[in-house]
C-alpha atoms as a PDB file:
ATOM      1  CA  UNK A   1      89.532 104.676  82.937  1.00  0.00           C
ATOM      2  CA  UNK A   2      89.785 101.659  85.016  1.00  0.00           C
ATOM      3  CA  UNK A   3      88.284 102.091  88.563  1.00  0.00           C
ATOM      4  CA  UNK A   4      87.723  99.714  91.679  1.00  0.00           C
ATOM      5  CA  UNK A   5      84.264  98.479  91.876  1.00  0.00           C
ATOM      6  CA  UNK A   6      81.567 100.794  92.687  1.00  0.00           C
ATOM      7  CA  UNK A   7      77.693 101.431  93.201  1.00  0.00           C
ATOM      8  CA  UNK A   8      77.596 101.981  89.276  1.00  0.00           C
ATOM      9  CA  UNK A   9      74.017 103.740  89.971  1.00  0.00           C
ATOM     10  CA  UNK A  10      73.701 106.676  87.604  1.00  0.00           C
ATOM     11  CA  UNK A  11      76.319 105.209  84.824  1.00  0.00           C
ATOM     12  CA  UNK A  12      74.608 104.392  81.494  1.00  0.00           C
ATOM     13  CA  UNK A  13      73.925 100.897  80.296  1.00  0.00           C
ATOM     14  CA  UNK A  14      77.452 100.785  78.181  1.00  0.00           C
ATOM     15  CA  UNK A  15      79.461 101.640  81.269  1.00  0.00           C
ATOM     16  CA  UNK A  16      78.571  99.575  83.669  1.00  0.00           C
ATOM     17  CA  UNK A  17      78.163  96.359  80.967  1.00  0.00           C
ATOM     18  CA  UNK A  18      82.135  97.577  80.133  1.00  0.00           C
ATOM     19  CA  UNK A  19      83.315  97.698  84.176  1.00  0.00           C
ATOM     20  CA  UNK A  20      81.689  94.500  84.883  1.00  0.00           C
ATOM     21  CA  UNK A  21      83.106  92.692  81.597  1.00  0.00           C
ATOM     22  CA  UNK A  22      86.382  94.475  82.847  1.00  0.00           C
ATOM     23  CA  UNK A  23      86.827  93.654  86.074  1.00  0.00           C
ATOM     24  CA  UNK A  24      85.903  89.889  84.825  1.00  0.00           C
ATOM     25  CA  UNK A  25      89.308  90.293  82.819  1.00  0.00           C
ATOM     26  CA  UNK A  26      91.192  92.225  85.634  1.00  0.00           C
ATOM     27  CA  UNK A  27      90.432  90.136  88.373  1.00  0.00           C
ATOM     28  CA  UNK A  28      90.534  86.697  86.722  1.00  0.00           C
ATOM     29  CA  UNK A  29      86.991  85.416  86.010  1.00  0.00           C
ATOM     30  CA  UNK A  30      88.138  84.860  82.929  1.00  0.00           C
ATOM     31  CA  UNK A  31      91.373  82.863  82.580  1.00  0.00           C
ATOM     32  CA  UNK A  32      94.340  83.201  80.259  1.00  0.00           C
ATOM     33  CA  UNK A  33      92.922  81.419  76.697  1.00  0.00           C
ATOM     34  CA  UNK A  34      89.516  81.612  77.612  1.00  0.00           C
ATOM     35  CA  UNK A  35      86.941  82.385  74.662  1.00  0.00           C
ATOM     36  CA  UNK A  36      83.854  84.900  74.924  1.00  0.00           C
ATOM     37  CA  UNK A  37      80.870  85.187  73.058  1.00  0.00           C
ATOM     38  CA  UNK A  38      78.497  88.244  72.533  1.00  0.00           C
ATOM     39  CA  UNK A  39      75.558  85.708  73.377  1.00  0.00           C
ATOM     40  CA  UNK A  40      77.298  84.201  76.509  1.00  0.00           C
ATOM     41  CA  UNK A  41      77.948  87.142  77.748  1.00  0.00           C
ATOM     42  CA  UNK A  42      74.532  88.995  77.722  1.00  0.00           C
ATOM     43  CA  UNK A  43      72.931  86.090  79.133  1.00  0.00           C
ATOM     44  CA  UNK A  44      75.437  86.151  82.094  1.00  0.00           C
ATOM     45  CA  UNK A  45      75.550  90.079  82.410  1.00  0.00           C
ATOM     46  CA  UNK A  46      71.966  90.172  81.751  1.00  0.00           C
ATOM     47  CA  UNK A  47      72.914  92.733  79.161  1.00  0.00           C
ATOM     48  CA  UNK A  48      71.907  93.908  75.596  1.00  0.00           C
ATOM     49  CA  UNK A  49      73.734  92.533  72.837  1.00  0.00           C
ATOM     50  CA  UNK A  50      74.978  96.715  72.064  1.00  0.00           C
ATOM     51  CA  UNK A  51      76.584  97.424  75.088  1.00  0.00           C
ATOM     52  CA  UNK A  52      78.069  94.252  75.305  1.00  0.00           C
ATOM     53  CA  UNK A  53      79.786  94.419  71.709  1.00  0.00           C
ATOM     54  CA  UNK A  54      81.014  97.879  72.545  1.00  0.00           C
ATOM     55  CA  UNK A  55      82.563  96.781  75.621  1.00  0.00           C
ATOM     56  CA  UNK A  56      84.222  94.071  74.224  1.00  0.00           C
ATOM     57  CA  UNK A  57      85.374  96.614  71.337  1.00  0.00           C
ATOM     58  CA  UNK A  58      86.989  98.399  74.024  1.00  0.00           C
ATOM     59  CA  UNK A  59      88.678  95.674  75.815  1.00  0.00           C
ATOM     60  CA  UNK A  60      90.303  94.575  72.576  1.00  0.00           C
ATOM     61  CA  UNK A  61      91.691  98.131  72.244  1.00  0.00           C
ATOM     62  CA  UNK A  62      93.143  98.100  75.272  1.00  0.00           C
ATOM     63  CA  UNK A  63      95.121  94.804  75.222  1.00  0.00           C
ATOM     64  CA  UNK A  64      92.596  92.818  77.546  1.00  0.00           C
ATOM     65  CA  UNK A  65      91.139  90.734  75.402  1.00  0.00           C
ATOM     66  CA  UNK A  66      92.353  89.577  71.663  1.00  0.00           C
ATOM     67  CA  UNK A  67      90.031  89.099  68.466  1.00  0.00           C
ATOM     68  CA  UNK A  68      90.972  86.215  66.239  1.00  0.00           C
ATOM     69  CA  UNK A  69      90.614  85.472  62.613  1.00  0.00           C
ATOM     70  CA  UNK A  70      87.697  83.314  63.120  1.00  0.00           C
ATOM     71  CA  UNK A  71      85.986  85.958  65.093  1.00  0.00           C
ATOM     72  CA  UNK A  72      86.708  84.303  68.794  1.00  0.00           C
ATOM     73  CA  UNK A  73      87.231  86.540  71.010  1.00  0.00           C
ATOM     74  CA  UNK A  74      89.579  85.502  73.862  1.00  0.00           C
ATOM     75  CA  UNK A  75      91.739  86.224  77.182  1.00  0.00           C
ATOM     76  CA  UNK A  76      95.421  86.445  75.781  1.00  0.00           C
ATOM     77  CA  UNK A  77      97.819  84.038  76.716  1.00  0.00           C
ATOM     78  CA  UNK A  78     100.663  85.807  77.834  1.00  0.00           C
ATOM     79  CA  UNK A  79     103.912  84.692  76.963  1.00  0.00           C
ATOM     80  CA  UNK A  80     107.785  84.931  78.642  1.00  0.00           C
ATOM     81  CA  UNK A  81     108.772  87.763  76.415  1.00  0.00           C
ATOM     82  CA  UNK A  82     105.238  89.549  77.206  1.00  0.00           C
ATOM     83  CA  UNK A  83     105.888  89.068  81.196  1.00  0.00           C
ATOM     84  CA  UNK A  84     109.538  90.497  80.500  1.00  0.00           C
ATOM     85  CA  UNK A  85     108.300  93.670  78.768  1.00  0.00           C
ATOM     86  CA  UNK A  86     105.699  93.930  81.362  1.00  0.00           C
ATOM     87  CA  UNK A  87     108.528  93.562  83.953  1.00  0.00           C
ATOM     88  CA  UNK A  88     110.598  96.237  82.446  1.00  0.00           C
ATOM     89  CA  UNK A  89     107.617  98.860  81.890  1.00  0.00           C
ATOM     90  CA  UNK A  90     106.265  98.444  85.374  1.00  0.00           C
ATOM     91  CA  UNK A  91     109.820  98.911  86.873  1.00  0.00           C
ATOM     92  CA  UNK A  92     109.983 102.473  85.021  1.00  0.00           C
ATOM     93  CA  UNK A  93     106.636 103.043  85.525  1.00  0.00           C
ATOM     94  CA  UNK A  94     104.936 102.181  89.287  1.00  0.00           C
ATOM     95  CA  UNK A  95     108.426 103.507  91.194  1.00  0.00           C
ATOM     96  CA  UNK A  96     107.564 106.974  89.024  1.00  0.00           C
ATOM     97  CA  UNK A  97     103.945 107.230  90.365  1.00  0.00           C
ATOM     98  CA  UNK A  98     104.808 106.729  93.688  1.00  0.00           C
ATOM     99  CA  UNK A  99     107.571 108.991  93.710  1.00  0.00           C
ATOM    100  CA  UNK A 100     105.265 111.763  92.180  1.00  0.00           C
ATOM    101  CA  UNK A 101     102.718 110.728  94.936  1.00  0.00           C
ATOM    102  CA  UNK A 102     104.789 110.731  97.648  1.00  0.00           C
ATOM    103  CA  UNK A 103     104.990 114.473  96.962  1.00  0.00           C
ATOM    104  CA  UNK A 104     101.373 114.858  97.016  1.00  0.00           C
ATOM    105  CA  UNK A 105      99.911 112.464  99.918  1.00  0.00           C
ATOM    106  CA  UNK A 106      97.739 114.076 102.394  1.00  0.00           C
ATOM    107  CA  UNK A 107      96.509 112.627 105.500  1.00  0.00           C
ATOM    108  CA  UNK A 108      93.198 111.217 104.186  1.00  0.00           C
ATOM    109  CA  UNK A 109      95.410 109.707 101.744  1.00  0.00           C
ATOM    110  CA  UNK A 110      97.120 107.758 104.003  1.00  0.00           C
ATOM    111  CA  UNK A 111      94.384 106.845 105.976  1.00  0.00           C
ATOM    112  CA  UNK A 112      92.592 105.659 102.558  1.00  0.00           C
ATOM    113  CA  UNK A 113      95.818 103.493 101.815  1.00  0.00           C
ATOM    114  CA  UNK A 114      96.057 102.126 105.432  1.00  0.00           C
ATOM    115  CA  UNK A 115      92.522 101.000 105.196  1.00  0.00           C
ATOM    116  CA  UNK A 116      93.313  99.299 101.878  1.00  0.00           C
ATOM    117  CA  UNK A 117      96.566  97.818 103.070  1.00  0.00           C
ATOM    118  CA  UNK A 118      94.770  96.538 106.184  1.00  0.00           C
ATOM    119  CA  UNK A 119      91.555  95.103 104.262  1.00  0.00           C
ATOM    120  CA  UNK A 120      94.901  93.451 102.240  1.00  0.00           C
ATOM    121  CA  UNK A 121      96.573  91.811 104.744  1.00  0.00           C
ATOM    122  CA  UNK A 122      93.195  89.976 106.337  1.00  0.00           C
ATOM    123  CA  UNK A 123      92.739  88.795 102.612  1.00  0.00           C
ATOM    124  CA  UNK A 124      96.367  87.372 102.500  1.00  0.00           C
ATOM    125  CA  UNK A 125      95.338  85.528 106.461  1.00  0.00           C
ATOM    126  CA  UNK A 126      92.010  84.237 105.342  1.00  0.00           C
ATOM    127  CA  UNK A 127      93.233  82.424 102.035  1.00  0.00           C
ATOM    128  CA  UNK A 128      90.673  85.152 100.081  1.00  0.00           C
ATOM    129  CA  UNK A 129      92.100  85.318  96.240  1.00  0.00           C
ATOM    130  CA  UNK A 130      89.426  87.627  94.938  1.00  0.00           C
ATOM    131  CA  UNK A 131      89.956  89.972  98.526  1.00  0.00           C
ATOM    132  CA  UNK A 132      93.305  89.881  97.666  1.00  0.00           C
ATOM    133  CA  UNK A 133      93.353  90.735  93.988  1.00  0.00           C
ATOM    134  CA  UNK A 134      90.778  93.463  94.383  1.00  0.00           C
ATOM    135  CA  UNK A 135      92.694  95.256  97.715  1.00  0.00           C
ATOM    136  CA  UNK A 136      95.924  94.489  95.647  1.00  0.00           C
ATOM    137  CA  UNK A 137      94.641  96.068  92.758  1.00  0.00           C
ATOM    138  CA  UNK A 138      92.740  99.061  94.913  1.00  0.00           C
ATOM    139  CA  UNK A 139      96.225 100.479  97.009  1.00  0.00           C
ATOM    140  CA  UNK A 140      98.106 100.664  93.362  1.00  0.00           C
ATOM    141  CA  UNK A 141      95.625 102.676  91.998  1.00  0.00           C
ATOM    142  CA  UNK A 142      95.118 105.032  94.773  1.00  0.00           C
ATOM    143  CA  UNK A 143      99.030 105.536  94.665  1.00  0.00           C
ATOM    144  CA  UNK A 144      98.665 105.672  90.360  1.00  0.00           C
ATOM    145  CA  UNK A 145      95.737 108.980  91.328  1.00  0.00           C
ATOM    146  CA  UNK A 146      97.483 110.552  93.733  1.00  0.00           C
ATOM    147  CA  UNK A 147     100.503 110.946  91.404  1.00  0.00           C
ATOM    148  CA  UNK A 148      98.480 113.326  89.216  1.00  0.00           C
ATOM    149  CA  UNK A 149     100.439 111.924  86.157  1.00  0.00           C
ATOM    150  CA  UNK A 150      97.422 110.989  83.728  1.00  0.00           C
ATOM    151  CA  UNK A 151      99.293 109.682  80.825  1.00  0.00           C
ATOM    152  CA  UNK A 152     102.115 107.507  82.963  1.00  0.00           C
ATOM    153  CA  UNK A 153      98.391 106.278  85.025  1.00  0.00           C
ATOM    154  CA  UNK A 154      96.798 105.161  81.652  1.00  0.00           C
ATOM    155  CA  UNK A 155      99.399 103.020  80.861  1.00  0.00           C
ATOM    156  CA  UNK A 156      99.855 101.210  84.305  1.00  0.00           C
ATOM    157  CA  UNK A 157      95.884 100.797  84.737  1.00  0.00           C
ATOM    158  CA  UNK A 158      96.604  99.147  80.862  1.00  0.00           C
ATOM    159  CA  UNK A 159      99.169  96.912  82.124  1.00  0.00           C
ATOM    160  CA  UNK A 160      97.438  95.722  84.597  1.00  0.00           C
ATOM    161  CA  UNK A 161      94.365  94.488  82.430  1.00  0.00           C
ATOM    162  CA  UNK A 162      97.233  92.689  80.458  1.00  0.00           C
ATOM    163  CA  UNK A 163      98.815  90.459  83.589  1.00  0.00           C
ATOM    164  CA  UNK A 164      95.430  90.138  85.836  1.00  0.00           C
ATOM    165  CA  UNK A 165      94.729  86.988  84.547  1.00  0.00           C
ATOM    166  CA  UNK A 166      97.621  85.400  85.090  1.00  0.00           C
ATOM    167  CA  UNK A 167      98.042  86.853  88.521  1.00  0.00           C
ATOM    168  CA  UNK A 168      94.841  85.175  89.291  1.00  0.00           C
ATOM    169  CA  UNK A 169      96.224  81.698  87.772  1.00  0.00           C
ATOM    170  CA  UNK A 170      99.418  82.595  90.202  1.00  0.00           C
ATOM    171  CA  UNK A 171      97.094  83.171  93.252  1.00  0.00           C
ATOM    172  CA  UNK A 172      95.620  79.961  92.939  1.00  0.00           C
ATOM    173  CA  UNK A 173      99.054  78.492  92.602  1.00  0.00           C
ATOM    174  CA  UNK A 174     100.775  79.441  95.768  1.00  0.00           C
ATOM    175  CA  UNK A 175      97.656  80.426  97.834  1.00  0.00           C
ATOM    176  CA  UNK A 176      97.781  84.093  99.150  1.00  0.00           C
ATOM    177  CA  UNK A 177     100.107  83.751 102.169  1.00  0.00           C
ATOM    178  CA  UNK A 178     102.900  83.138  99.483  1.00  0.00           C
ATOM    179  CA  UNK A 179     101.995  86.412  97.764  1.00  0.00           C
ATOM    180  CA  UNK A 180     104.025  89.006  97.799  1.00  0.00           C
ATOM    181  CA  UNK A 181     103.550  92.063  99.838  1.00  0.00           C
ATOM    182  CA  UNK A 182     105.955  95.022 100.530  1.00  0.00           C
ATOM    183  CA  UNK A 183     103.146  97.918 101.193  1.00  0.00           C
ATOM    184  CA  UNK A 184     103.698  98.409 104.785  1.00  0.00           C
ATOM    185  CA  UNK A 185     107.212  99.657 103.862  1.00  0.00           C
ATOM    186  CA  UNK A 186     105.454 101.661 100.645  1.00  0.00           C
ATOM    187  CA  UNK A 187     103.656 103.626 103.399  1.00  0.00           C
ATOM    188  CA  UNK A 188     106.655 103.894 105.917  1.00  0.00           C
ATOM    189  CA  UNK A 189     108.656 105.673 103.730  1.00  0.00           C
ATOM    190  CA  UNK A 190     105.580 108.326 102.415  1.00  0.00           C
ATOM    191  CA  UNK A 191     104.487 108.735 105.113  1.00  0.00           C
ATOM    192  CA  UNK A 192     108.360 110.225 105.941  1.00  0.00           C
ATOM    193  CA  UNK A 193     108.268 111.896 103.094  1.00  0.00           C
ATOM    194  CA  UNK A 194     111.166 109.688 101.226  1.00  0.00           C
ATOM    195  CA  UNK A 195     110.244 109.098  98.092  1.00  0.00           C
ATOM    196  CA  UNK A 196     113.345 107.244  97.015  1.00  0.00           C
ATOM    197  CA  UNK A 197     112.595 104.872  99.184  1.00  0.00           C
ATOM    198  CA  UNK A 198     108.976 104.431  98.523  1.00  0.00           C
ATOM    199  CA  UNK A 199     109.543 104.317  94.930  1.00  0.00           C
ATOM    200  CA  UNK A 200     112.478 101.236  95.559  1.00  0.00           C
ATOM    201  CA  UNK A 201     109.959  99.835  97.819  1.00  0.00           C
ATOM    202  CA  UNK A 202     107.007  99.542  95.101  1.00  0.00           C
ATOM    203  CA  UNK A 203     110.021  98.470  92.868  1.00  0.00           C
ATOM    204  CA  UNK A 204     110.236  95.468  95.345  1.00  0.00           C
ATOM    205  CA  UNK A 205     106.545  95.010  95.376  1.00  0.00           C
ATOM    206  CA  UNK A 206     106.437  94.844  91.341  1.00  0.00           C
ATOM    207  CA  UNK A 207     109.396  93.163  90.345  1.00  0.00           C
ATOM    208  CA  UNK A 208     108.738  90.345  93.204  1.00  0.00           C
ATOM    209  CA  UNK A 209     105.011  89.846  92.068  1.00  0.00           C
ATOM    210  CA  UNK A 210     105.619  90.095  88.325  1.00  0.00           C
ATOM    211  CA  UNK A 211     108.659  87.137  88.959  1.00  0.00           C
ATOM    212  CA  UNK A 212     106.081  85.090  90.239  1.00  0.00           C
ATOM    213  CA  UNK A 213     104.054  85.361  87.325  1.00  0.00           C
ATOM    214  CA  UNK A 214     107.117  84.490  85.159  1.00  0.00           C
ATOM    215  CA  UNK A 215     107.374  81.331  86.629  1.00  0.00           C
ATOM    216  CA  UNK A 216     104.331  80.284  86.096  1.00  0.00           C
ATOM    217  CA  UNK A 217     105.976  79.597  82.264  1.00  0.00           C
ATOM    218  CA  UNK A 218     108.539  76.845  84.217  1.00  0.00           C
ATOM    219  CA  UNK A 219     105.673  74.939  86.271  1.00  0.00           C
ATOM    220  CA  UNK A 220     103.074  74.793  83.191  1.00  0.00           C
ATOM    221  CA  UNK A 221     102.963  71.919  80.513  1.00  0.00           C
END
């Protein structure tokens, strides 16, 4: 469902107007409370009016943007009880996938992940918030595939359309050396095939970003 950018050569009109509107919602081109229009957005897509309704339909299914009464369409605000239940369901959740993957892994797996964590860390050095929210974003759903577990991955690719906006508010808040990062011991412990201990490490990694995204609540207004 929701993929890492890509050559989107081959993809029909619908799809690619849909991963670009995404990934404007996932990696925080749009901001928390921001409004959309159809007409604003085919302009700046250079897109037909179709596709772009359509992907918009889908984004409001799946919790990424919200449709209001007056028919504004809008990045949700989240609020302290939605960062708790996100807390909670990516505590159950991300620890499960990696546990699952850490069963699967293969070599070019961990080479893949390496690559990712490495491309990561240079981000995080350089001060690059759109390097780090895509690499971020790219070594959790590498982990999410390998896990093989397509209904638990649907709903933690969700999730993350949900909070990617205000990670992106974060980001710009503390800069990216302050950002939390606990993959180098994710990949330490698969690549010893614990996966206890790669699924408390991820755990870590969640719970440590998502608490920085809860208190973005105590430094606003």
């Amino acid at each position: 469902m929701i993929k890492p950018q890509k050559n989107g050569a081959g993809l029909p009109t619908h799809e690619l107007v849909y991963r670009q509107l995404r990934d404007m919602v996932l990696f925080g081109d749009l901001v928390p409370g921001q409004a959309v229009t159809i007409q604003g957005l085919t302009q700046y897509l250079s897109a037909g009016m179709t596709p772009v309704r359509e992907a918009l339909r889908r984004l409001i299914a799946e919790g990424a943007l919200e449709a209001q009464g007056n028919r504004r369409i809008s990045v949700p605000r989240l609020t302290r009880a939605n960062v708790d239940e996100l807390i909670f369901a990516r505590q159950a959740i991300d620890p499960k996938l990696v546990f699952m993957a850490t069963s699967n892994i293969t070599k070019a797996n961990m080479a893949a992940l390496t690559v990712a964590d490495a491309a990561l860390d240079n981000a995080i050095f350089t001060g690059d918030i759109q390097g780090y929210l895509r690499h971020n974003y790219s070594f959790h759903y590498m982990l999410y595939d390998m896990a093989d577990a397509p209904i638990l991955r649907s709903v933690a690719l969700r999730m993350w359309l949900q909070f990617g906006p205000s990670l992106r508010v974060v980001c710009g808040r503390v800069g990216t050396q302050n950002l939390v990062d606990e993959h180098k011991e994710v990949l330490l412990a698969m690549a010893a095939g614990d996966a206890e201990r790669a699924a408390n490490a991820i755990r870590s990694d969640v719970l440590q970003g998502m608490e920085q995204v809860r208190r973005t609540f105590d430094t606003s207004d």
